[in-house]
Protein backbone atom coordinates (compact mmCIF):
# COMPACT_ATOMS: atom_id res chain seq x y z
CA UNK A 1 -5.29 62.11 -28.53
CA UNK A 2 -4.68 60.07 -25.24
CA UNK A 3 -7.14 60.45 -22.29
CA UNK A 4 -6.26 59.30 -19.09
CA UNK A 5 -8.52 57.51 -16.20
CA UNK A 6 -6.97 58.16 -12.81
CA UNK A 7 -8.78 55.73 -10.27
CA UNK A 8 -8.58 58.08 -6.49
CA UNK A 9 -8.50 55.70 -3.58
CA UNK A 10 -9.40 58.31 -0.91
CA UNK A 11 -7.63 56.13 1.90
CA UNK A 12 -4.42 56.10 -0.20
CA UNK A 13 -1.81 58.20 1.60
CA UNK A 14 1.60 57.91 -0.56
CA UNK A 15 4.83 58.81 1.12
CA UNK A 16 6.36 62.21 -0.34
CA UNK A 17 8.89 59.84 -1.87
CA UNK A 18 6.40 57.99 -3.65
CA UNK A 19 4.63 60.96 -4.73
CA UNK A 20 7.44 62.34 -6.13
CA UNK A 21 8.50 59.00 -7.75
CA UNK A 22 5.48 58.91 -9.75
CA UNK A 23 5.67 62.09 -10.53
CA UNK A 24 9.40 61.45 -11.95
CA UNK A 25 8.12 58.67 -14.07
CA UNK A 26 5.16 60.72 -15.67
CA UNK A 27 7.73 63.85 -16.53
CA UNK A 28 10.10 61.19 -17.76
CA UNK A 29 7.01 59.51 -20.24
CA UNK A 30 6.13 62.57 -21.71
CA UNK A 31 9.72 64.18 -22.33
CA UNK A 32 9.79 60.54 -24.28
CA UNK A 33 6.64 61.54 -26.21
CA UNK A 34 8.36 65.45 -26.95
CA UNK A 35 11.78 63.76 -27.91
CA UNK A 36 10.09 62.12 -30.91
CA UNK A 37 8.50 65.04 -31.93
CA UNK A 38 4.98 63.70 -31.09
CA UNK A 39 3.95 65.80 -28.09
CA UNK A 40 1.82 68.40 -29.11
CA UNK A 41 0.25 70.16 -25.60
CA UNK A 42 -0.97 69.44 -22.32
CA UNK A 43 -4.81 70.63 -21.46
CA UNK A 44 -5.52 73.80 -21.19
């Protein structure tokens, strides 16, 4: 089980381009995870 702690900073405002850059590196970490058979699901 991994739990994950998001700190919001409510006067963050992240380009589109970041957004989606972060987003790119969390889709990349968990295809990682499902490529070595460990991923089991997301929450439901």
């Amino acid at each position: 089980m991994v739990i994950f702690r998001n700190e919001y900073d409510v006067s963050s405002r992240p380009s589109l381009q970041e957004m989606q850059a972060g987003i790119k590196k969390w889709q990349e970490w968990i295809a990682s995870i499902a490529a070595q058979g460990k991923f089991v699901a997301t929450n439901r």
